[in-house]
PDB file of N, CA and C in Angstrom:
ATOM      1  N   UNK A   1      -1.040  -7.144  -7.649  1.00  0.00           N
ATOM      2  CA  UNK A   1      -1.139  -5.786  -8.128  1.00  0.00           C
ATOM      3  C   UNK A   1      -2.080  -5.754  -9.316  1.00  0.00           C
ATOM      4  N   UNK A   2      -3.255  -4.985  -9.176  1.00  0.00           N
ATOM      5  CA  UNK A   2      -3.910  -4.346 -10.151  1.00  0.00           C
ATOM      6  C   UNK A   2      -3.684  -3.197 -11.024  1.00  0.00           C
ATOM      7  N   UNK A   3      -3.558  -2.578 -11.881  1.00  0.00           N
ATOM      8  CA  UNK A   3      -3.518  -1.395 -12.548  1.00  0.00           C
ATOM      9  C   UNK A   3      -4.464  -1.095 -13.694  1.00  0.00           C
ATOM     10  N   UNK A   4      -5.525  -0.072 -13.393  1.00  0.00           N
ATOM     11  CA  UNK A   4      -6.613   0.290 -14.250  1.00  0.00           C
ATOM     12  C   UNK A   4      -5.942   1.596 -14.784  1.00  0.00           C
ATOM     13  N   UNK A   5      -6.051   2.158 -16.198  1.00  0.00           N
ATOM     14  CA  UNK A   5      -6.184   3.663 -16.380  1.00  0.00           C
ATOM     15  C   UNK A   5      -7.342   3.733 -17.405  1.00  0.00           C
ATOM     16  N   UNK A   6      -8.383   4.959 -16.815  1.00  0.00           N
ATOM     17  CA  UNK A   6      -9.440   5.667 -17.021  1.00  0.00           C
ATOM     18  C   UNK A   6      -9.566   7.423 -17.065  1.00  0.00           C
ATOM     19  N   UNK A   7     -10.052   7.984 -17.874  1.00  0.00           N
ATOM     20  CA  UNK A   7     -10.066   9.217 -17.513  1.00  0.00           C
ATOM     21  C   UNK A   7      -9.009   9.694 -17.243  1.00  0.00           C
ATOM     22  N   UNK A   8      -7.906   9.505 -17.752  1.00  0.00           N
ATOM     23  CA  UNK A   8      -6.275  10.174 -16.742  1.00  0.00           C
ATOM     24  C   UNK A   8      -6.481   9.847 -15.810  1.00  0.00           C
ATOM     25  N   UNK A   9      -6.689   9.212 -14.888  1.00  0.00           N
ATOM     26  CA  UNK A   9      -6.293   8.668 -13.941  1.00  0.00           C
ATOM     27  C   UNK A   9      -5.933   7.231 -13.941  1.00  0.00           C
ATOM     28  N   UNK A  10      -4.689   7.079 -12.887  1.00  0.00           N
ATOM     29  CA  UNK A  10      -4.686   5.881 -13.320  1.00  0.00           C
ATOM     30  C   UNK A  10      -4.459   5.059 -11.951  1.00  0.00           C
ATOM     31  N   UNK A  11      -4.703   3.460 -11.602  1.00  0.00           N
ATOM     32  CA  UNK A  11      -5.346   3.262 -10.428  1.00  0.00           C
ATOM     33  C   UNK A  11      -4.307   1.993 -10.346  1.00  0.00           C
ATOM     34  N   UNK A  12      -3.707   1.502  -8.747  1.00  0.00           N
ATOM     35  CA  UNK A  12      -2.756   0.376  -8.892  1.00  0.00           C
ATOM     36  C   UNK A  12      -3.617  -0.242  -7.044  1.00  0.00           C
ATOM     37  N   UNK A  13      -3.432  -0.992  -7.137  1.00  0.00           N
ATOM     38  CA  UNK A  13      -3.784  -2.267  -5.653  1.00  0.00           C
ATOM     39  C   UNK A  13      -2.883  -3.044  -5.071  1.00  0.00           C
ATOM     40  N   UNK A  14      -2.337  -2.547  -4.058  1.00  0.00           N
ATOM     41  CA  UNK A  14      -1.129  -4.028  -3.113  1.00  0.00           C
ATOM     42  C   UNK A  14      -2.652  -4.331  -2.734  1.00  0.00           C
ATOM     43  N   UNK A  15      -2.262  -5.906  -2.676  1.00  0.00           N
ATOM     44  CA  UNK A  15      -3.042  -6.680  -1.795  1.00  0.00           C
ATOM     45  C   UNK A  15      -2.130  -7.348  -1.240  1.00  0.00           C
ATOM     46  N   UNK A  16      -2.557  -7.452   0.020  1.00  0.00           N
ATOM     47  CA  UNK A  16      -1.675  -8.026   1.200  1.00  0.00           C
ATOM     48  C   UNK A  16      -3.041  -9.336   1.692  1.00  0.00           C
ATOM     49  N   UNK A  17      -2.066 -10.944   1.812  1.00  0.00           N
ATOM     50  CA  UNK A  17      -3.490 -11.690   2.537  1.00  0.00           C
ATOM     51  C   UNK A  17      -2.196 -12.318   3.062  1.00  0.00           C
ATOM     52  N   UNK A  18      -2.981 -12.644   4.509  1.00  0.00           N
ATOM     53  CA  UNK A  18      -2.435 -13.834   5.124  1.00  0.00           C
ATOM     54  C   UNK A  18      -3.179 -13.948   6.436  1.00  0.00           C
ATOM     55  N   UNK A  19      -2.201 -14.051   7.467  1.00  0.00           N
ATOM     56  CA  UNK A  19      -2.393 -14.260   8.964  1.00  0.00           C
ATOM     57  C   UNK A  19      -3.443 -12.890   9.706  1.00  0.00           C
ATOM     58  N   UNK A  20      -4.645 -12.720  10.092  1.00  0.00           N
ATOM     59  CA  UNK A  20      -5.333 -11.762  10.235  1.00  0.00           C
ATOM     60  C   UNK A  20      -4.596 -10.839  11.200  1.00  0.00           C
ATOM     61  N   UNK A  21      -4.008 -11.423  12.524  1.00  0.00           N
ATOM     62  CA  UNK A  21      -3.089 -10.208  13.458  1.00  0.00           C
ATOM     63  C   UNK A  21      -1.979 -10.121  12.614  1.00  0.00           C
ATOM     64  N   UNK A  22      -1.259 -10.517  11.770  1.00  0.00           N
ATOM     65  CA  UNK A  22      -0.220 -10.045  11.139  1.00  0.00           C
ATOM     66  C   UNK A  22      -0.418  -8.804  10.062  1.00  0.00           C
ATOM     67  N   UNK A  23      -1.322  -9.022   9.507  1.00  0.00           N
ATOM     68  CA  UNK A  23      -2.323  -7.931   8.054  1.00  0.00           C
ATOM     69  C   UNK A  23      -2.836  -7.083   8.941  1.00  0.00           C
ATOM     70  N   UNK A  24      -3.022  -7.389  10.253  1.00  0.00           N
ATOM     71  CA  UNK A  24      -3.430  -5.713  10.800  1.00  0.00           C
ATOM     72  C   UNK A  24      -2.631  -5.409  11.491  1.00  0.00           C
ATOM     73  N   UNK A  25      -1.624  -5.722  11.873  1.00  0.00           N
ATOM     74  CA  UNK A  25      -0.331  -5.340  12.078  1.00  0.00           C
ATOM     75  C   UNK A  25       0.853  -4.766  11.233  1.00  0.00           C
ATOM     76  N   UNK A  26       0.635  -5.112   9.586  1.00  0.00           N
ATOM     77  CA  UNK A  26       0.919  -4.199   8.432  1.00  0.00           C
ATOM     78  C   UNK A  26       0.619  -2.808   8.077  1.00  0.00           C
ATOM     79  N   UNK A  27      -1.419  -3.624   8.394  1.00  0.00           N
ATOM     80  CA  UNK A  27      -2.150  -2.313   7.777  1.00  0.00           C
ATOM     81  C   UNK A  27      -2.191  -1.098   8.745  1.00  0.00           C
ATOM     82  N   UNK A  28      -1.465  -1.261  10.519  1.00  0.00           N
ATOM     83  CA  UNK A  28      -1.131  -0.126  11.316  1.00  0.00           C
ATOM     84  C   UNK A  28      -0.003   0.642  10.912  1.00  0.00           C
ATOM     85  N   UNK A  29       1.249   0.012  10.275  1.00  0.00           N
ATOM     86  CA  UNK A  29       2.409   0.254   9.916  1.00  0.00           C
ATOM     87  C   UNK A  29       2.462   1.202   8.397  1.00  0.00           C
ATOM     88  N   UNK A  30       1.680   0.746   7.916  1.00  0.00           N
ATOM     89  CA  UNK A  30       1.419   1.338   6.593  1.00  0.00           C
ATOM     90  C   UNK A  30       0.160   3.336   6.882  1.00  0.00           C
ATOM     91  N   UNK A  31      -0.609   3.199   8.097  1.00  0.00           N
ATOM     92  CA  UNK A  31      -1.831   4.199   8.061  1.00  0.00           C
ATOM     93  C   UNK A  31      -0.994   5.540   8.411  1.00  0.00           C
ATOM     94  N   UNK A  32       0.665   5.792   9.366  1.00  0.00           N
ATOM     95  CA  UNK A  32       1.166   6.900   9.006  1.00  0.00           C
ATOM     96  C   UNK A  32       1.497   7.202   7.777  1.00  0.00           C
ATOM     97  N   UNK A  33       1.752   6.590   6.382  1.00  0.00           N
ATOM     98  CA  UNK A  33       2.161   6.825   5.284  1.00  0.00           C
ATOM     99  C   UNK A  33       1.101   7.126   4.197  1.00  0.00           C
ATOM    100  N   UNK A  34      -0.512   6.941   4.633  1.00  0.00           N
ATOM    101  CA  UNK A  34      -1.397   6.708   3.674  1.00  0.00           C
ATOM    102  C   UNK A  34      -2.002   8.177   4.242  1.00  0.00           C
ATOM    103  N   UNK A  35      -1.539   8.534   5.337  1.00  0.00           N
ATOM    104  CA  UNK A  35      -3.002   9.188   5.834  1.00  0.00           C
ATOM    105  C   UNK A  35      -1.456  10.502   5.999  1.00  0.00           C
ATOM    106  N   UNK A  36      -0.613  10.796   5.587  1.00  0.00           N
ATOM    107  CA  UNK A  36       0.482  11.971   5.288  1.00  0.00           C
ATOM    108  C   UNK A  36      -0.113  13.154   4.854  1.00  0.00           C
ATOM    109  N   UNK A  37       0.293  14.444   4.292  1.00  0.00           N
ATOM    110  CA  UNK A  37       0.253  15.304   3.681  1.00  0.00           C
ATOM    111  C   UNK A  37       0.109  14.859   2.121  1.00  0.00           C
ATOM    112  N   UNK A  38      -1.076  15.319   1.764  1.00  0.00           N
ATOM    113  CA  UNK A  38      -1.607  15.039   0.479  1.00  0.00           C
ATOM    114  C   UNK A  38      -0.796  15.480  -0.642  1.00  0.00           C
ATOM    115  N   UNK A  39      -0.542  14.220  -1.275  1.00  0.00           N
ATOM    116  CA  UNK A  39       0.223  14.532  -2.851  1.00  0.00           C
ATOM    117  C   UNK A  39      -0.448  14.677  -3.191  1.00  0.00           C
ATOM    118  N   UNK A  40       0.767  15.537  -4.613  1.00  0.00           N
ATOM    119  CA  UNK A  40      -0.040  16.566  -5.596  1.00  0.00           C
ATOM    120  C   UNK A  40      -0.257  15.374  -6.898  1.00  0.00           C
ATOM    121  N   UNK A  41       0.679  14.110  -7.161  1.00  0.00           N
ATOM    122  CA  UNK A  41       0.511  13.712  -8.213  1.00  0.00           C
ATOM    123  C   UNK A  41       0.131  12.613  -7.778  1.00  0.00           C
ATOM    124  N   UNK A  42       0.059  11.363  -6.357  1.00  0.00           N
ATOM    125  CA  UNK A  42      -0.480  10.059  -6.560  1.00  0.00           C
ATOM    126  C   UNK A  42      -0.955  10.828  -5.420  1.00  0.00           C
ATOM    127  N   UNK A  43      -1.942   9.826  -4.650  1.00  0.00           N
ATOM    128  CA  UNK A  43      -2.763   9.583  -3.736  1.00  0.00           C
ATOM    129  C   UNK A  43      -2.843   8.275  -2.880  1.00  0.00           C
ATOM    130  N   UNK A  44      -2.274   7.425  -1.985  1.00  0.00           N
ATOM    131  CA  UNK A  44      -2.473   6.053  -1.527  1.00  0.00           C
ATOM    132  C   UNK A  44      -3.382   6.582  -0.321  1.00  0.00           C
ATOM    133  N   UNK A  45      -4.390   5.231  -0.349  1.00  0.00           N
ATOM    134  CA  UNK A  45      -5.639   4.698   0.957  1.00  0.00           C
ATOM    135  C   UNK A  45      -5.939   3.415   1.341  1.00  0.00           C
ATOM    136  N   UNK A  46      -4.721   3.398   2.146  1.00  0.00           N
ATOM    137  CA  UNK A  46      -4.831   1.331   3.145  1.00  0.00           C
ATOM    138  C   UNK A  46      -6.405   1.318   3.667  1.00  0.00           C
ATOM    139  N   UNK A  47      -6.751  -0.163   3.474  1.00  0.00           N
ATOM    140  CA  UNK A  47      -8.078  -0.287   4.125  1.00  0.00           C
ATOM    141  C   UNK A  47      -8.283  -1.958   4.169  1.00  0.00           C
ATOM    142  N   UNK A  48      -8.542  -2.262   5.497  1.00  0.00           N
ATOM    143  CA  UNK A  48      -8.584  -3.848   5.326  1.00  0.00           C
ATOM    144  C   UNK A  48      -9.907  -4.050   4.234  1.00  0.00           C
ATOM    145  N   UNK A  49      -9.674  -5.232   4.108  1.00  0.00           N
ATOM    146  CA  UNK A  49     -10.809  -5.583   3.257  1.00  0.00           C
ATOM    147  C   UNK A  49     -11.208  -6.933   3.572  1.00  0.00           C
ATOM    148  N   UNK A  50     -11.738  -7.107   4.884  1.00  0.00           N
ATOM    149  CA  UNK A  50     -12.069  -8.660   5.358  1.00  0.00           C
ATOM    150  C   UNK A  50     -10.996  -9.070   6.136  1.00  0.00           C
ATOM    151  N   UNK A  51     -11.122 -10.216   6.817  1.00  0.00           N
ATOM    152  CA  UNK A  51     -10.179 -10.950   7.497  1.00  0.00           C
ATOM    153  C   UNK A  51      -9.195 -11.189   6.904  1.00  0.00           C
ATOM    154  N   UNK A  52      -8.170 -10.966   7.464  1.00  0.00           N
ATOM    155  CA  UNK A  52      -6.302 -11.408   6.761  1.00  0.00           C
ATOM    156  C   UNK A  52      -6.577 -10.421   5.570  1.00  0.00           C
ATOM    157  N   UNK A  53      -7.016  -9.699   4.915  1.00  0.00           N
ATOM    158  CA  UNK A  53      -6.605  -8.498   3.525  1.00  0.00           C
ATOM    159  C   UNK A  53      -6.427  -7.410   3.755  1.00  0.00           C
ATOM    160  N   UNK A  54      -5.638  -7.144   3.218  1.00  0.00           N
ATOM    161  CA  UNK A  54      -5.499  -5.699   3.190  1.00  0.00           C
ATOM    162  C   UNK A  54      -5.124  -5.073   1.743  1.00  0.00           C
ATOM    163  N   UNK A  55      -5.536  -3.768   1.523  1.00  0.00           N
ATOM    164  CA  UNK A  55      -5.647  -3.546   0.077  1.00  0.00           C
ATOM    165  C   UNK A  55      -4.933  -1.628   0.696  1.00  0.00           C
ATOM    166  N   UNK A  56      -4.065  -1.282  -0.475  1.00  0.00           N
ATOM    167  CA  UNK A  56      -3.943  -0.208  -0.543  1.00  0.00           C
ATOM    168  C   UNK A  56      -3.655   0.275  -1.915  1.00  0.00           C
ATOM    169  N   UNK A  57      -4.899   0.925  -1.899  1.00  0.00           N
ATOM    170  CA  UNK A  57      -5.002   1.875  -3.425  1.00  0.00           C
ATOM    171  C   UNK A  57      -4.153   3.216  -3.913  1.00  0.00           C
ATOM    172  N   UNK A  58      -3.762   3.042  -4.815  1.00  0.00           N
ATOM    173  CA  UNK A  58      -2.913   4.096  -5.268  1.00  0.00           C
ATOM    174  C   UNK A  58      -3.942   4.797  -6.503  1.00  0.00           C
ATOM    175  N   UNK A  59      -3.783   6.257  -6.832  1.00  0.00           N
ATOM    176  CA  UNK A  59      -4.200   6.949  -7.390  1.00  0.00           C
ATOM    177  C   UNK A  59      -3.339   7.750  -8.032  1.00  0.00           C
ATOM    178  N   UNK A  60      -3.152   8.154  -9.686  1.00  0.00           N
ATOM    179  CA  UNK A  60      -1.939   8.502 -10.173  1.00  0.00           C
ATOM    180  C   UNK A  60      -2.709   9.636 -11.219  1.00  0.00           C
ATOM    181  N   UNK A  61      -2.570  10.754 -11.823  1.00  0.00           N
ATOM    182  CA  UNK A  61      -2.499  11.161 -13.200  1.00  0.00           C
ATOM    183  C   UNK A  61      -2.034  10.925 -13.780  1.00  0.00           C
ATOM    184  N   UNK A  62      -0.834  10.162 -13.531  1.00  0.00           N
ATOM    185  CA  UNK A  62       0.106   9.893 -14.601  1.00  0.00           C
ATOM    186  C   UNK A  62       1.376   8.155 -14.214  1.00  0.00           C
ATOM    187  N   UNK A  63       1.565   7.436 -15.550  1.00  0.00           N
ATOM    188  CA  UNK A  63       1.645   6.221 -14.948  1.00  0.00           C
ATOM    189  C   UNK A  63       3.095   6.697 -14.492  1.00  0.00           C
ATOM    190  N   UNK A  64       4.334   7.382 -14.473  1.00  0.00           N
ATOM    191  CA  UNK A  64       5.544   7.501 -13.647  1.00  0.00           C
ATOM    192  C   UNK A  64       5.155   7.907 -12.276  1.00  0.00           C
ATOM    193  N   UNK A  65       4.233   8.584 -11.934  1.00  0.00           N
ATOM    194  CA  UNK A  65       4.181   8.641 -10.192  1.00  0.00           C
ATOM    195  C   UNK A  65       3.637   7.337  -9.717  1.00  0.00           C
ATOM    196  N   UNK A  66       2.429   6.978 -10.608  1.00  0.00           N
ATOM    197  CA  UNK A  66       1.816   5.349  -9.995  1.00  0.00           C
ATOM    198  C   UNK A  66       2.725   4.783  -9.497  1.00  0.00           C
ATOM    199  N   UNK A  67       4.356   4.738 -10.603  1.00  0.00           N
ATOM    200  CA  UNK A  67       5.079   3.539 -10.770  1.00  0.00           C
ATOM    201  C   UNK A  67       5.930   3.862  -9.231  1.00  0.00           C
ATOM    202  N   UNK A  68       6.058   5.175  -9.531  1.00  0.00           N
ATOM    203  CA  UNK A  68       6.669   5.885  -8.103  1.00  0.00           C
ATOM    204  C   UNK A  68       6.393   5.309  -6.484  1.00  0.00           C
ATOM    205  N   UNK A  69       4.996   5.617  -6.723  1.00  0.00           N
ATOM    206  CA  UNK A  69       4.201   5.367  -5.835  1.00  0.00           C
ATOM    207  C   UNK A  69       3.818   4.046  -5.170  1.00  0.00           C
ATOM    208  N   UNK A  70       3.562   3.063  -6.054  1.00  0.00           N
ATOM    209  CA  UNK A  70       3.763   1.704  -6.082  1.00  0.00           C
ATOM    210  C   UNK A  70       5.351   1.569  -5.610  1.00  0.00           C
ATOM    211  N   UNK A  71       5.864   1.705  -5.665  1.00  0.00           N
ATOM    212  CA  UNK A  71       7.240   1.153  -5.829  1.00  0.00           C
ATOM    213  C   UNK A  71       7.649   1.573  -3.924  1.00  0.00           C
ATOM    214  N   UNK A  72       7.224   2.425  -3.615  1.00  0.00           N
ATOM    215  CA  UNK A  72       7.382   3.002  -1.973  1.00  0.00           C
ATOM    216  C   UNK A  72       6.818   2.388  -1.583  1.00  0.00           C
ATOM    217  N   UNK A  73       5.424   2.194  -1.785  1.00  0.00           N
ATOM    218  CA  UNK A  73       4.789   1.038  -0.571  1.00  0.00           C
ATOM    219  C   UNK A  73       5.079  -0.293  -0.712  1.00  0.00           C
ATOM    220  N   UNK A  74       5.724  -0.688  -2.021  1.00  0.00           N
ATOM    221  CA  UNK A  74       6.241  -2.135  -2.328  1.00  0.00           C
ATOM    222  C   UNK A  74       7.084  -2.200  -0.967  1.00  0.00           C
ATOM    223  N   UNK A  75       8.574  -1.001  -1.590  1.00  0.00           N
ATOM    224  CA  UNK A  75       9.216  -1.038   0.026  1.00  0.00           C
ATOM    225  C   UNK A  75       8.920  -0.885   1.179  1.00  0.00           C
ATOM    226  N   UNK A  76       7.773   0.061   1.334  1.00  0.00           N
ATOM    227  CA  UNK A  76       7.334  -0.213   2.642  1.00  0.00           C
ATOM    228  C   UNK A  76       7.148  -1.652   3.355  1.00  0.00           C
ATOM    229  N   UNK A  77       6.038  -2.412   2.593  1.00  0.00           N
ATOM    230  CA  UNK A  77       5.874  -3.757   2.764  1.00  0.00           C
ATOM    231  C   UNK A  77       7.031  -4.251   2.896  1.00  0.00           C
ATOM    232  N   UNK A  78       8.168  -4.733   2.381  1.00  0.00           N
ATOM    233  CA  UNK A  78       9.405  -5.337   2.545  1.00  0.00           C
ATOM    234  C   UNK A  78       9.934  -5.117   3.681  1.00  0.00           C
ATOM    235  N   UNK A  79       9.995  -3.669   4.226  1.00  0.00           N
ATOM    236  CA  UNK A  79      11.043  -2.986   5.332  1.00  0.00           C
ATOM    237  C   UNK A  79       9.620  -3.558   6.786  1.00  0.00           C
ATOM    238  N   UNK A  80       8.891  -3.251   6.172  1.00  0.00           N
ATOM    239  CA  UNK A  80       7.556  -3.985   7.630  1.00  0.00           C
ATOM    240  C   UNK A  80       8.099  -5.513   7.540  1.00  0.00           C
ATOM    241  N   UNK A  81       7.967  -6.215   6.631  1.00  0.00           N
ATOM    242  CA  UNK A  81       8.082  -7.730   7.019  1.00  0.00           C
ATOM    243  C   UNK A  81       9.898  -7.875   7.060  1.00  0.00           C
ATOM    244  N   UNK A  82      10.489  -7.405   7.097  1.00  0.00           N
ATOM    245  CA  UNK A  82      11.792  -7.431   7.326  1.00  0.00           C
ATOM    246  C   UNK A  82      12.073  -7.167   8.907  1.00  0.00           C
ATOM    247  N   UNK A  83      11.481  -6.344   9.694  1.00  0.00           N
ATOM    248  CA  UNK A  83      10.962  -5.730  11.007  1.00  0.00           C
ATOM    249  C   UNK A  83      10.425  -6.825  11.756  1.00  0.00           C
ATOM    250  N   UNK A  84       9.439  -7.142  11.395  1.00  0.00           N
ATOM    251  CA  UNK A  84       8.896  -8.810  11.930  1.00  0.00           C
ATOM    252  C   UNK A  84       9.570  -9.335  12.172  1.00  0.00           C
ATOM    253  N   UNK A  85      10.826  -9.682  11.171  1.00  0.00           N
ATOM    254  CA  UNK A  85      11.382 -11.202  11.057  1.00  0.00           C
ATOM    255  C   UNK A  85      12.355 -11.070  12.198  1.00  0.00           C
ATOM    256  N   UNK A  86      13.101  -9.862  12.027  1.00  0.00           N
ATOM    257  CA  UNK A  86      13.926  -9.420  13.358  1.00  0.00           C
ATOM    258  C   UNK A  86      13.126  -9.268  15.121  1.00  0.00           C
ATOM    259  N   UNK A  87      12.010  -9.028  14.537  1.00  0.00           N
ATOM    260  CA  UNK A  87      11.750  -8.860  16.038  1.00  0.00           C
ATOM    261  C   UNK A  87      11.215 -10.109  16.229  1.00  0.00           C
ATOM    262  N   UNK A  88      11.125 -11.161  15.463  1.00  0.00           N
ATOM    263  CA  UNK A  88      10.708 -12.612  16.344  1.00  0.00           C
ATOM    264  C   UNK A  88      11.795 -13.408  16.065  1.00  0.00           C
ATOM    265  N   UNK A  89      13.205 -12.946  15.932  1.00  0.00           N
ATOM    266  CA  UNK A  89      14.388 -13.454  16.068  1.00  0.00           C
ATOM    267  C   UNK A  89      14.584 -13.643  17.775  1.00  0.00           C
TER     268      UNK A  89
END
């Protein structure tokens, strides 16, 4: 996790690396939640970034939604690789 603030805005990064069909098998799981009905206070945009990465940017005015915001796709990520683990049970 990255976190920049500039200009009131303020900016956070999951990076996801590993197994390349697994990271785009995240970054499908994650594109209904990024690509939603536009918030008014953060903004998230998944986007691979090379083989096995994946990066999803968060966009905040303010650092309690970042933290907000961050904190959902944290769980997201968890509840996706939690999903995996069961389905290759």
């Amino acid at each position: 996790m990255r976190v920049d603030g500039a200009h009131g805005r303020f900016r956070a990064v999951l990076e996801v690396e590993g197994d390349p069909d697994r990271v785009e098998w995240i970054y499908r799981a994650f594109l209904p939640e990024t690509g939603a009905a536009p918030r008014y206070r953060s903004r998230a945009v998944a986007r691979l970034a090379g083989e096995g990465k994946m990066l999803v940017e968060i966009t905040s005015g303010d650092v309690s939604s970042l933290r907000a915001a961050f904190n959902t796709f944290a769980r997201l990520l968890e509840a996706v690789l939690s999903a995996e683990r069961v389905e290759d049970a």
